[in-house]
C-alpha atoms as a PDB file:
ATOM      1  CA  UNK A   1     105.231 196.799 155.240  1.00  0.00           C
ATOM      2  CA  UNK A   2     107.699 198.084 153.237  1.00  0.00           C
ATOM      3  CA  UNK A   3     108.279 198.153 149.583  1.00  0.00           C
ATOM      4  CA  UNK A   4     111.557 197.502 148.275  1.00  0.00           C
ATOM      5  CA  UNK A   5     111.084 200.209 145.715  1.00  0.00           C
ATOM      6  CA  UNK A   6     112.176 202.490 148.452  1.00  0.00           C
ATOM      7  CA  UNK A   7     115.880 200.510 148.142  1.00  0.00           C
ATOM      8  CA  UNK A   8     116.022 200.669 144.653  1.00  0.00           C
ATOM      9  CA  UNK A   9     119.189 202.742 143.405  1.00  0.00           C
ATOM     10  CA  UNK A  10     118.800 203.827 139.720  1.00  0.00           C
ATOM     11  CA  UNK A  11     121.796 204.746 137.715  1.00  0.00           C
ATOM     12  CA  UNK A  12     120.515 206.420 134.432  1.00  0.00           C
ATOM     13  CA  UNK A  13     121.074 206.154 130.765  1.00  0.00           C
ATOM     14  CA  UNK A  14     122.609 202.516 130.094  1.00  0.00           C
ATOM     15  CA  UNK A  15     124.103 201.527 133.457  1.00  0.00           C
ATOM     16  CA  UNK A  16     122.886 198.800 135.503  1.00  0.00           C
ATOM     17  CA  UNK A  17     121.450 198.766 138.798  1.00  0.00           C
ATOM     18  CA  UNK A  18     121.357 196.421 141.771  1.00  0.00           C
ATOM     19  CA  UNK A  19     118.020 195.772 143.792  1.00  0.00           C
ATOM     20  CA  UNK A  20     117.298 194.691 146.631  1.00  0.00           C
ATOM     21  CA  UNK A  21     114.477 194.305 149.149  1.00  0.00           C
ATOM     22  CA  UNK A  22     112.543 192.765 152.084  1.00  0.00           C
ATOM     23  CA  UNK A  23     109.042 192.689 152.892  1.00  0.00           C
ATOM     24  CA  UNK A  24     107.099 191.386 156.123  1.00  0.00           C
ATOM     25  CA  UNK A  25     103.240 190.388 156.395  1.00  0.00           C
ATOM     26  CA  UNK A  26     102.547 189.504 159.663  1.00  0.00           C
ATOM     27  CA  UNK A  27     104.723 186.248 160.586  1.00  0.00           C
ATOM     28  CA  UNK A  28     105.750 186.017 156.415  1.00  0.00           C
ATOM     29  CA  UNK A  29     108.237 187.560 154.900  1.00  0.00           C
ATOM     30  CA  UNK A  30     109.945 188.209 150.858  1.00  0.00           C
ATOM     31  CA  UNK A  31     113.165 189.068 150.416  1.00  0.00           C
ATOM     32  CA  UNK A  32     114.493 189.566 147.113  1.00  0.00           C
ATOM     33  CA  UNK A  33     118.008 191.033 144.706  1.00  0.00           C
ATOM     34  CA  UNK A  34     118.455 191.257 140.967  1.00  0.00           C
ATOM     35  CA  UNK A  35     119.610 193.768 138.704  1.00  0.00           C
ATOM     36  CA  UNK A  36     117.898 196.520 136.742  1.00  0.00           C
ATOM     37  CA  UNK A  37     118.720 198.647 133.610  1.00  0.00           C
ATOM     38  CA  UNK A  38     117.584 202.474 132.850  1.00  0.00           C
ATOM     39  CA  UNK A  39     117.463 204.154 129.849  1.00  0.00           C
ATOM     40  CA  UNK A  40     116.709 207.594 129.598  1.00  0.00           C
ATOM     41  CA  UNK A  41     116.702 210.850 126.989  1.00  0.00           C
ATOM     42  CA  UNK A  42     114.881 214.151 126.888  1.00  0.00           C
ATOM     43  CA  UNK A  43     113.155 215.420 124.431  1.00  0.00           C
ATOM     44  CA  UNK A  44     112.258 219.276 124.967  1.00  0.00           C
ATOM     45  CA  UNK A  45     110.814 219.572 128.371  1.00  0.00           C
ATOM     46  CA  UNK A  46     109.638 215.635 128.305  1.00  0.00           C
ATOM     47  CA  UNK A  47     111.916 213.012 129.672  1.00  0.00           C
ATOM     48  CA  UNK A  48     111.620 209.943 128.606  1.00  0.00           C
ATOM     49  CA  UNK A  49     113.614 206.650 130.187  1.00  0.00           C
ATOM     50  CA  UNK A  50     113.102 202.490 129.822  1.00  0.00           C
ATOM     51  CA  UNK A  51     113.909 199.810 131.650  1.00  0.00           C
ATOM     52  CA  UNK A  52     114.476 196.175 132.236  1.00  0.00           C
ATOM     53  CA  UNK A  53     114.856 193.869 135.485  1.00  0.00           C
ATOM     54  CA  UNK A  54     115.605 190.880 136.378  1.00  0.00           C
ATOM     55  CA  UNK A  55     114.996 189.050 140.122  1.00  0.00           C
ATOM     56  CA  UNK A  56     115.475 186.292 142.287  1.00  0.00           C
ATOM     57  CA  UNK A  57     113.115 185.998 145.588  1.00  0.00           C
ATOM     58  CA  UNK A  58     112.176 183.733 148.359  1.00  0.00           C
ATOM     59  CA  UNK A  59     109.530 183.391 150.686  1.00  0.00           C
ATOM     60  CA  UNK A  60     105.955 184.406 150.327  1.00  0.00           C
ATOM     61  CA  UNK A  61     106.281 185.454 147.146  1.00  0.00           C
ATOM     62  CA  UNK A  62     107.743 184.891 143.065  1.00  0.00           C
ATOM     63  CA  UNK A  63     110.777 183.188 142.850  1.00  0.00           C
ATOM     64  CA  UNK A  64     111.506 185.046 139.819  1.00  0.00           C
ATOM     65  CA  UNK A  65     110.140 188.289 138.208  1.00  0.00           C
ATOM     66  CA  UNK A  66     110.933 190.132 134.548  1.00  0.00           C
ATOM     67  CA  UNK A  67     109.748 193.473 134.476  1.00  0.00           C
ATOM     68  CA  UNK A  68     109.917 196.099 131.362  1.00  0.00           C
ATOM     69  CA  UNK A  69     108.396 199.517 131.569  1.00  0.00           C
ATOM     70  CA  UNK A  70     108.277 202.669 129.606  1.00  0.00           C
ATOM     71  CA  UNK A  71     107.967 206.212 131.172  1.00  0.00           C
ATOM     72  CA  UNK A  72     107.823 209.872 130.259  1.00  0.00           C
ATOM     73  CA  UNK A  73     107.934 213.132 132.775  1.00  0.00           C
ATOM     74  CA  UNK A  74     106.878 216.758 132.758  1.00  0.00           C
ATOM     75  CA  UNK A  75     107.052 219.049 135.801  1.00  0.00           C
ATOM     76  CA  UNK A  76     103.999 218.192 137.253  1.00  0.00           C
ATOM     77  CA  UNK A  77     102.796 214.438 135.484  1.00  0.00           C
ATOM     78  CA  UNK A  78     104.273 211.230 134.566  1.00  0.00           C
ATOM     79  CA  UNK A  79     103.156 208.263 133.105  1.00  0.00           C
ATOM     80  CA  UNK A  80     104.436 204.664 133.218  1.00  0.00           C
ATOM     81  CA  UNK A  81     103.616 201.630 131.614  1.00  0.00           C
ATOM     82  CA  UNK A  82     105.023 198.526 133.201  1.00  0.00           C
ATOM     83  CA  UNK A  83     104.505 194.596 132.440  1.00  0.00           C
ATOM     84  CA  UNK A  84     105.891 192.066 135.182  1.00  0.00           C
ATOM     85  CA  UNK A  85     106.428 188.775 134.745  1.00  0.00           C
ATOM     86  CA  UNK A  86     105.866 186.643 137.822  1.00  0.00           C
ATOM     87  CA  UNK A  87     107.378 182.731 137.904  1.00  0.00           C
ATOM     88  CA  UNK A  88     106.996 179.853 140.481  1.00  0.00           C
ATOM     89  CA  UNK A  89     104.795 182.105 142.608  1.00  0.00           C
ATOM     90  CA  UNK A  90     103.264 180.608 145.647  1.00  0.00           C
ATOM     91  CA  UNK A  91      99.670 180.468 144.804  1.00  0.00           C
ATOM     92  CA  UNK A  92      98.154 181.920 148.120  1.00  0.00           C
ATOM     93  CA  UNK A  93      99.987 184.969 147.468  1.00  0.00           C
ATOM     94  CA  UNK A  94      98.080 184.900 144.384  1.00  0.00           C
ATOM     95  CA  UNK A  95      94.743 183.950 145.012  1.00  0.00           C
ATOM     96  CA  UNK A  96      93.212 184.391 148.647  1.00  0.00           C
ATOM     97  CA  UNK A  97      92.355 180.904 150.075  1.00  0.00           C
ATOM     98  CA  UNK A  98      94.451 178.403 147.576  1.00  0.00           C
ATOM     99  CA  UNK A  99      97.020 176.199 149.285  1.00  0.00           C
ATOM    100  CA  UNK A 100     100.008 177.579 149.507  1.00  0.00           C
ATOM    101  CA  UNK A 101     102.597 174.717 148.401  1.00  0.00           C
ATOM    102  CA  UNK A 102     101.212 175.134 144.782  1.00  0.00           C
ATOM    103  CA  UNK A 103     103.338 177.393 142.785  1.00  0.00           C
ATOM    104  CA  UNK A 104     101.935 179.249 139.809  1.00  0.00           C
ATOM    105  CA  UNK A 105     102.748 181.928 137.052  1.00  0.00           C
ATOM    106  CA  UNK A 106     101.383 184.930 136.387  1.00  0.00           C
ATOM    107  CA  UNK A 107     101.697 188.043 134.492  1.00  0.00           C
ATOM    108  CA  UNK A 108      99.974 191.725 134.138  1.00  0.00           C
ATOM    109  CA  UNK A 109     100.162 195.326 132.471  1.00  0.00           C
ATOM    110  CA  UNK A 110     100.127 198.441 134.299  1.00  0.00           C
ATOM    111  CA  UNK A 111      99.462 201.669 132.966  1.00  0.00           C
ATOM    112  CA  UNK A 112      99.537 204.528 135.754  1.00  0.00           C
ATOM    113  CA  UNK A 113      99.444 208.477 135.936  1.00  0.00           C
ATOM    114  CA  UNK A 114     100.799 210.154 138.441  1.00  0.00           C
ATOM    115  CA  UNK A 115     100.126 214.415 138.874  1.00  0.00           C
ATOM    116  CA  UNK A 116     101.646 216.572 140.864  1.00  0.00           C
ATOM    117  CA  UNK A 117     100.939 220.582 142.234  1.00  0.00           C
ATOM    118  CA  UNK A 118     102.709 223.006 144.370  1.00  0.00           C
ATOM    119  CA  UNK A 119     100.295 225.256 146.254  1.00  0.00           C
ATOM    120  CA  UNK A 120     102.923 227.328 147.925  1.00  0.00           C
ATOM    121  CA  UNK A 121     105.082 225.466 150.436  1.00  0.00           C
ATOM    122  CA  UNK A 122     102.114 222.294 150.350  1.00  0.00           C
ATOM    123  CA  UNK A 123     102.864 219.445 147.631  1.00  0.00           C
ATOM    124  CA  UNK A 124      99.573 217.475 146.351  1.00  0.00           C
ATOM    125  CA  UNK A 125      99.941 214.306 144.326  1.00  0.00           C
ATOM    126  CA  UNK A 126      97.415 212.356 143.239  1.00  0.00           C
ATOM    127  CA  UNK A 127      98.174 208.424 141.117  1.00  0.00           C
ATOM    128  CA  UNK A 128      95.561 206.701 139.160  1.00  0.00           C
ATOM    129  CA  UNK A 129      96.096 203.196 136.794  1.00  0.00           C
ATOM    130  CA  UNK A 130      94.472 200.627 135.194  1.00  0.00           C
ATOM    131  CA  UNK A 131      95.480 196.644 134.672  1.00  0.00           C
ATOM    132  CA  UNK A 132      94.947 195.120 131.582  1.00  0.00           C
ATOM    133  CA  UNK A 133      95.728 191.949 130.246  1.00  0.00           C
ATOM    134  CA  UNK A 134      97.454 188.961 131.687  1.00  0.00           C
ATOM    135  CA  UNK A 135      95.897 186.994 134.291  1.00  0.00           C
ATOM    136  CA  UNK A 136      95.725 189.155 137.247  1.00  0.00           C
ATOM    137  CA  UNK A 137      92.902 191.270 137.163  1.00  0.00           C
ATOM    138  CA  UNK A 138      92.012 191.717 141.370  1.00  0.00           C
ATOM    139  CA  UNK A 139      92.635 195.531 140.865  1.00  0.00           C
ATOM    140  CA  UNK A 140      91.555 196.779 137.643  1.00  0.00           C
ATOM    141  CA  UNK A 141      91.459 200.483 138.619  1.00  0.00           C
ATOM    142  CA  UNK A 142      93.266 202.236 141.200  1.00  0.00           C
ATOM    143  CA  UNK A 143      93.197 205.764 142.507  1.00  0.00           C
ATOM    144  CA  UNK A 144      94.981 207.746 145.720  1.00  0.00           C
ATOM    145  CA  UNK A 145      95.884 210.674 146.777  1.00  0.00           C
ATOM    146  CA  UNK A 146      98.662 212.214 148.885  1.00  0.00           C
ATOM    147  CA  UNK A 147      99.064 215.524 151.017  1.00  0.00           C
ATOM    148  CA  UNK A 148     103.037 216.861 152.034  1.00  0.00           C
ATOM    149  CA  UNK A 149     102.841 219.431 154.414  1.00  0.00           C
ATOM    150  CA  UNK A 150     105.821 221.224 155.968  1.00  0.00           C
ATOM    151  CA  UNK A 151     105.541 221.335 159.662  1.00  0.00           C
ATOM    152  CA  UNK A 152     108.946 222.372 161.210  1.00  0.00           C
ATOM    153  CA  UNK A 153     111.875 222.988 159.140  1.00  0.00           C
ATOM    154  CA  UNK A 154     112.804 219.920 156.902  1.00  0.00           C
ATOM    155  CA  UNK A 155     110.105 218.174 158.308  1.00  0.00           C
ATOM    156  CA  UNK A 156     106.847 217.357 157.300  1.00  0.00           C
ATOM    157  CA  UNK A 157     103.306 215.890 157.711  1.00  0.00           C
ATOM    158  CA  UNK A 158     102.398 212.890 155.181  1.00  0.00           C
ATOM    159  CA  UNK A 159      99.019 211.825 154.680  1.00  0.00           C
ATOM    160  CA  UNK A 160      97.998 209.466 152.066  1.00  0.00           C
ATOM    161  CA  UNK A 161      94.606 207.662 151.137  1.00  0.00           C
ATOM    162  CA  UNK A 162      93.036 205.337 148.609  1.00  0.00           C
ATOM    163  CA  UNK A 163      92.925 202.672 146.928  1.00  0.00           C
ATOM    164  CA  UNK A 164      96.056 200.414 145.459  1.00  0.00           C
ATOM    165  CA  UNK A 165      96.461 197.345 143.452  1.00  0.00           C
ATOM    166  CA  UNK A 166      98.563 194.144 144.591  1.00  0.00           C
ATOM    167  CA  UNK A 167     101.943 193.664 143.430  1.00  0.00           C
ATOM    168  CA  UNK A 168     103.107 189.799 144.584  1.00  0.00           C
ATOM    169  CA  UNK A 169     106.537 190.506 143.741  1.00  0.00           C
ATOM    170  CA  UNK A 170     106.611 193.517 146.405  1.00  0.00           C
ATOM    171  CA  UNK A 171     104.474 191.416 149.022  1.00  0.00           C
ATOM    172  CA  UNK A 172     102.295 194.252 148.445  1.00  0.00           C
ATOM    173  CA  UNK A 173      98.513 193.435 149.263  1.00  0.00           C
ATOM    174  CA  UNK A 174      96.161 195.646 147.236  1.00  0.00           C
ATOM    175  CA  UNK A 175      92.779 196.936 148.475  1.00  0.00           C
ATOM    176  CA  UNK A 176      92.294 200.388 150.535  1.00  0.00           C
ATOM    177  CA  UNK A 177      94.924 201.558 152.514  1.00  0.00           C
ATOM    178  CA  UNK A 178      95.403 204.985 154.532  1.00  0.00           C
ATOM    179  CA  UNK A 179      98.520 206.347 155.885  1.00  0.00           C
ATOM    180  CA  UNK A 180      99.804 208.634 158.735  1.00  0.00           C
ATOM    181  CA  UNK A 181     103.350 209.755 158.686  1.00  0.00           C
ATOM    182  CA  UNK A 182     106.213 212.203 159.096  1.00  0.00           C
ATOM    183  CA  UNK A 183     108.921 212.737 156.128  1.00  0.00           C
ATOM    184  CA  UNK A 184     112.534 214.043 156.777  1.00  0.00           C
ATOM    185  CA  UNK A 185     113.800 215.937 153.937  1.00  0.00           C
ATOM    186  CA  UNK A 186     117.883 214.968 154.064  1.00  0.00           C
ATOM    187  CA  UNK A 187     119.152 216.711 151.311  1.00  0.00           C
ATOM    188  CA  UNK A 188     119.137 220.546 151.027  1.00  0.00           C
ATOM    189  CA  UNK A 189     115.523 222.536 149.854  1.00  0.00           C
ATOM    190  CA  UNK A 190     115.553 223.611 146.926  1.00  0.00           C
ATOM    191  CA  UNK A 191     113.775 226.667 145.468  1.00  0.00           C
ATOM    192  CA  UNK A 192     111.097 226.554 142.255  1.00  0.00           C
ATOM    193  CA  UNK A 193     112.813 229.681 140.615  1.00  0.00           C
ATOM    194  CA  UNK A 194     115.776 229.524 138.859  1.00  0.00           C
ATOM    195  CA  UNK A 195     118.060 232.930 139.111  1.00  0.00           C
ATOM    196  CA  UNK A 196     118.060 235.336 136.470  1.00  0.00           C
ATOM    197  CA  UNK A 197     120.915 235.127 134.079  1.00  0.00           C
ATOM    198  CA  UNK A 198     122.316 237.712 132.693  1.00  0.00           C
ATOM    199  CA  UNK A 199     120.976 239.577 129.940  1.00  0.00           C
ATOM    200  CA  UNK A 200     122.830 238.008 126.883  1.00  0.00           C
ATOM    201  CA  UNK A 201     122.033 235.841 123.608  1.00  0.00           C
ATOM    202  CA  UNK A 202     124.564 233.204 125.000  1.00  0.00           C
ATOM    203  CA  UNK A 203     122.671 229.999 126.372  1.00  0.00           C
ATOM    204  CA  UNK A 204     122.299 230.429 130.321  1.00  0.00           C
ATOM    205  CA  UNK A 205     122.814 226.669 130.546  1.00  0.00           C
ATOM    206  CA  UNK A 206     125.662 224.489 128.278  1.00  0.00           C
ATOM    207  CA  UNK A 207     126.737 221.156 128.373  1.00  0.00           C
ATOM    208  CA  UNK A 208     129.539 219.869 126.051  1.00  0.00           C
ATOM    209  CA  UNK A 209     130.718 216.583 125.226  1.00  0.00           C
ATOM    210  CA  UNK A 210     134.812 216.666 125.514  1.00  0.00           C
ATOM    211  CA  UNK A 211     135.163 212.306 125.231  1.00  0.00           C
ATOM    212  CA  UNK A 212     133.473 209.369 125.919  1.00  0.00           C
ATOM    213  CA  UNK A 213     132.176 209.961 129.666  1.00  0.00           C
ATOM    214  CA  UNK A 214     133.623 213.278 130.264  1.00  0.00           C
ATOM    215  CA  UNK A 215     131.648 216.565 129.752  1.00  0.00           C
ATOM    216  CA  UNK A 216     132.416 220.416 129.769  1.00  0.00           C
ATOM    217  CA  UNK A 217     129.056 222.005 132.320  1.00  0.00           C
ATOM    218  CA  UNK A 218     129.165 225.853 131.874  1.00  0.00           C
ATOM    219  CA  UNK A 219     126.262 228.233 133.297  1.00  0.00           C
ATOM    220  CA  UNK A 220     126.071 231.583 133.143  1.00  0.00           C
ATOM    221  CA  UNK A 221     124.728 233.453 136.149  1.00  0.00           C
ATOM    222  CA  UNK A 222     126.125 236.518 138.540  1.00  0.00           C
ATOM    223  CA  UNK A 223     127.550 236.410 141.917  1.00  0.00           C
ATOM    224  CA  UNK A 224     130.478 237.926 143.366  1.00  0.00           C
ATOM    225  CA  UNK A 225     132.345 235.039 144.873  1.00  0.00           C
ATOM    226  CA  UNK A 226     130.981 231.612 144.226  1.00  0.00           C
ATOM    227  CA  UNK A 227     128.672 228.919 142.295  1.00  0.00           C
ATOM    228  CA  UNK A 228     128.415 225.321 143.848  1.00  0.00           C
ATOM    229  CA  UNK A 229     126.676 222.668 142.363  1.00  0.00           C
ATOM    230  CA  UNK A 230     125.209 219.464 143.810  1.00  0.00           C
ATOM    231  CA  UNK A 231     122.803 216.189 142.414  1.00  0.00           C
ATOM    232  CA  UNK A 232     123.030 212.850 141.736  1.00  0.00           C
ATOM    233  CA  UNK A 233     125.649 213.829 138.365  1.00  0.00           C
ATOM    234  CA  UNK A 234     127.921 214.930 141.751  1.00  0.00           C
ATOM    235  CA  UNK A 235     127.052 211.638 143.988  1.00  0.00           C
ATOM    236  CA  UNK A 236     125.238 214.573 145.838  1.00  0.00           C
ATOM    237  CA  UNK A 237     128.701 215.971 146.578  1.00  0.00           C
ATOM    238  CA  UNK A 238     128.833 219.715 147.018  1.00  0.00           C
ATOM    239  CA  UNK A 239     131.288 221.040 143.885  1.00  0.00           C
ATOM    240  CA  UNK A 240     132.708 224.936 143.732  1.00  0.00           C
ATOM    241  CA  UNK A 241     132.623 225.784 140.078  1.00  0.00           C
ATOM    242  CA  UNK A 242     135.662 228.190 137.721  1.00  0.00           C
ATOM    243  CA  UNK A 243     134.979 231.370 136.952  1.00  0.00           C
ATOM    244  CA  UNK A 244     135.250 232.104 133.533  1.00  0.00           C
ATOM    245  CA  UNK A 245     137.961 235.183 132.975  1.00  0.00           C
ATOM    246  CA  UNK A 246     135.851 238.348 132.230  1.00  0.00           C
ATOM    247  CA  UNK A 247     132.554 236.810 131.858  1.00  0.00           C
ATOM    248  CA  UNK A 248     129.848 235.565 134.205  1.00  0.00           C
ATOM    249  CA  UNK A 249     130.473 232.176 133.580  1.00  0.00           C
ATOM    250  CA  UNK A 250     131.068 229.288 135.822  1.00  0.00           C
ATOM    251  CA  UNK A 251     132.437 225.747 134.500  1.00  0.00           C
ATOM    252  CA  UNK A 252     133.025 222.549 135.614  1.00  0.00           C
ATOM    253  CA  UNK A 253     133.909 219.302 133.681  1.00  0.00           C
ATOM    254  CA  UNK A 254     132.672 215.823 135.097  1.00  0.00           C
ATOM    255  CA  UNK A 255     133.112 212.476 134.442  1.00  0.00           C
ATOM    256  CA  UNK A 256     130.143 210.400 134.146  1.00  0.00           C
ATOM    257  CA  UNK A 257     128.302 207.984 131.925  1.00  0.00           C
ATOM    258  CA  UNK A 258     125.611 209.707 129.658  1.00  0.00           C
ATOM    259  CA  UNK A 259     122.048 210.100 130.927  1.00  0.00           C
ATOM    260  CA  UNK A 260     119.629 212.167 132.850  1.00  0.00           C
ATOM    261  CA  UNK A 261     120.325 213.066 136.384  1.00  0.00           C
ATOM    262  CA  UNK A 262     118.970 216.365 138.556  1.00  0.00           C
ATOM    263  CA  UNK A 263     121.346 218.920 139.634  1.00  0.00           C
ATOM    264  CA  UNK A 264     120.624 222.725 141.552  1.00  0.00           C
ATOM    265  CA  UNK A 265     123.155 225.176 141.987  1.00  0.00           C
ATOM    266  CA  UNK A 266     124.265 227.750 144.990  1.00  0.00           C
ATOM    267  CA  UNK A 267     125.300 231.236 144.864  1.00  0.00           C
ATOM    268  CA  UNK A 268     127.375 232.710 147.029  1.00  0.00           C
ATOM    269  CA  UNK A 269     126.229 230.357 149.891  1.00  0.00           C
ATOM    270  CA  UNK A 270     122.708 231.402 149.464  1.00  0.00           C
ATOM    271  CA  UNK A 271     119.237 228.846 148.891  1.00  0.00           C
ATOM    272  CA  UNK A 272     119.940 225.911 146.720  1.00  0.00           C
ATOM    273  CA  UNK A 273     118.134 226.700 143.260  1.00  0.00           C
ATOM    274  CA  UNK A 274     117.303 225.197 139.493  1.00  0.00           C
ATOM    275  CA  UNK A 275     120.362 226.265 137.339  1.00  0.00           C
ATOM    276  CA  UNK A 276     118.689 228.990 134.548  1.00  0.00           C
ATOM    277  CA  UNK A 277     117.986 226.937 130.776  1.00  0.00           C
ATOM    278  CA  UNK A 278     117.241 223.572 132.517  1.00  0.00           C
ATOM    279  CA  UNK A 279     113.635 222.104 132.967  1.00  0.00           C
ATOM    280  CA  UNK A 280     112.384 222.006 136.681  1.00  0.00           C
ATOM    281  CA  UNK A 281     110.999 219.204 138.231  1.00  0.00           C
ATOM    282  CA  UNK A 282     109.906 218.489 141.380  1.00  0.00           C
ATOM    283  CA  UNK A 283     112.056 215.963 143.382  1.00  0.00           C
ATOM    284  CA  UNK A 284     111.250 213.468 146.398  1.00  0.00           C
ATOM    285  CA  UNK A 285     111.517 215.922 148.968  1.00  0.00           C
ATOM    286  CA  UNK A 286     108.958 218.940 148.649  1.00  0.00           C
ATOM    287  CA  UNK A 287     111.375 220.946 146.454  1.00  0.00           C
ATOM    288  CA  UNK A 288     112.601 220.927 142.690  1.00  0.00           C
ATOM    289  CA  UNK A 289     115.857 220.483 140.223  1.00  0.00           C
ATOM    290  CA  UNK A 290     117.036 221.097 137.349  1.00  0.00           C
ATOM    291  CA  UNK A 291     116.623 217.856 135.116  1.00  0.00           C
ATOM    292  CA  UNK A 292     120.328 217.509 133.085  1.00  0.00           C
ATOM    293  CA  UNK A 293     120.957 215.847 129.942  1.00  0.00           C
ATOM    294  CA  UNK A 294     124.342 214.563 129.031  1.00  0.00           C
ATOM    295  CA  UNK A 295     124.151 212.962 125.584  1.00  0.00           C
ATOM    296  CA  UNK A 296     125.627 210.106 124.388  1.00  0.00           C
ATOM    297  CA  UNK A 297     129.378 210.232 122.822  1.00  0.00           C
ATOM    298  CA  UNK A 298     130.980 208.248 120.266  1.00  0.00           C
ATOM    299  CA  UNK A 299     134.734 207.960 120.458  1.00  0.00           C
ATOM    300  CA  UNK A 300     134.963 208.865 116.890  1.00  0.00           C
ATOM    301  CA  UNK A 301     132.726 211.841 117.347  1.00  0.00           C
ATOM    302  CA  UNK A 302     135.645 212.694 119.260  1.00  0.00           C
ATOM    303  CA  UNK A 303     138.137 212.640 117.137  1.00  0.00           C
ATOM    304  CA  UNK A 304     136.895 214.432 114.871  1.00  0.00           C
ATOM    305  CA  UNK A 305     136.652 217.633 116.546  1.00  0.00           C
END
């Protein structure tokens, strides 16, 4: 089975985002599309983001779904807590053994925890949450772990074990579950330490608004020929920086809506690394960026400068 979570494309800080996903059981099957909206800001080395969706499905599960959740992020834990809202949900999805023409609603509260550690080139995870409230209450408590170990290059060896709790509007049964697989790290590996700037008072790392959408990215680092930057703020493109005239500085400017997104920088065609003054985090594929801030901008904020 898969969960459509794995489709979900998040734009941050005040766009919207379209979802959409299938899921099989057997001979059964949920599809489902709607949109979502993120919010995000950081405050020190804690990033914080909210959200809202909306969703249309058919099949073997709700027809529609409301979600809201709230989450915050450090380097190695997050936390979310999400409430669904399930309509015109067939009831066997619901309850084991009802007949499935009925169609009920539902509703629940998830809090969940999720840790993280590096022990050299092996990532260990582990998630725990509780349900509370509403009127599914099948899973109360949840807890599984989850092993990434680099085999061969960008490859590596997945295991994964525990218990999880069921999610109708991901045609996700809950109970134990133990899994066996091999994860292909597409995007370039990034290192855990960020290169040593300069010695100087100057901030290693500066963003600054020009207008509404457009931003001024300077870092200061060494190297003798180039800096390249890449992340979602690029649409993962691969961007040479300017050197700043007699100073080791680098810019860029960028347009792109306000928010957080993760970014790592190159130099001189060497390993892909955190840029110096931003927070690390560990990313989706065994390695870690740089989490990025652009703030909001007010066109009159603007004009005054």
């Amino acid at each position: 089975m898969t969960d459509d979570d794995e489709l979900v494309q998040r734009t941050r800080s005040g766009d919207m985002a379209a979802l959409a996903g299938t899921a099989a059981a057997g001979s059964d099957r949920y599809t489902r599309s709607g949109l979502e909206g993120v919010f995000g800001d950081v405050v020190g080395r804690v990033a914080l983001s909210a959200s809202a969706g909306v969703a249309a499905g058919g099949g073997v599960g709700p027809r529609r779904v409301w979600s809201a959740a709230f989450g915050a992020e450090t380097s190695e834990l997050s936390f979310e807590l999400r409430t669904t809202w399930l309509q015109d949900t067939p009831a066997d999805s619901l309850l084991p053994g009802a007949r499935a023409p009925a169609l009920l609603d539902a509703q629940y509260t998830d809090g969940e925890l999720h840790a993280r550690h590096r022990l050299r080139r092996v990532e260990v995870s582990a998630t725990g949450g509780i349900r509370f409230g509403g009127t599914m209450n099948d899973t109360p408590q949840w807890l599984s772990g989850e092993i990434d170990v680099p085999v061969w290059r960008r490859v590596s060896l997945v295991t994964a074990a525990g218990l999880r709790p069921k999610r109708p509007e991901l045609a996700q049964a809950g109970g134990r579950f133990a899994l066996l697989a091999l994860r292909v790290n597409l995007q370039p590996r990034e290192q855990p330490a960020a290169p040593p700037a300069p010695d100087s008072t100057a901030p290693a790392f500066v963003v600054t608004p020009l207008s509404p959408g457009k931003y001024l990215l300077r870092i200061r680092v060494t190297a003798d020929r180039s800096v390249e930057l890449t992340g979602d703020v690029t649409d993962w493109r691969v961007i040479t920086l300017r050197r700043v005239a007699s100073a080791a500085q680098w810019e860029l400017t960028i347009d792109k809506a306000p928010g957080i997104y993760h970014v790592n920088i190159r130099i001189d065609g060497g390993d892909w690394l955190v840029p110096p003054g931003l927070p690390a985090v560990p990313d989706r594929f065994g390695g870690q960026s740089g989490l990025l801030h652009l703030p909001p901008v007010e066109e009159r904020d603007h004009d005054e400068r």
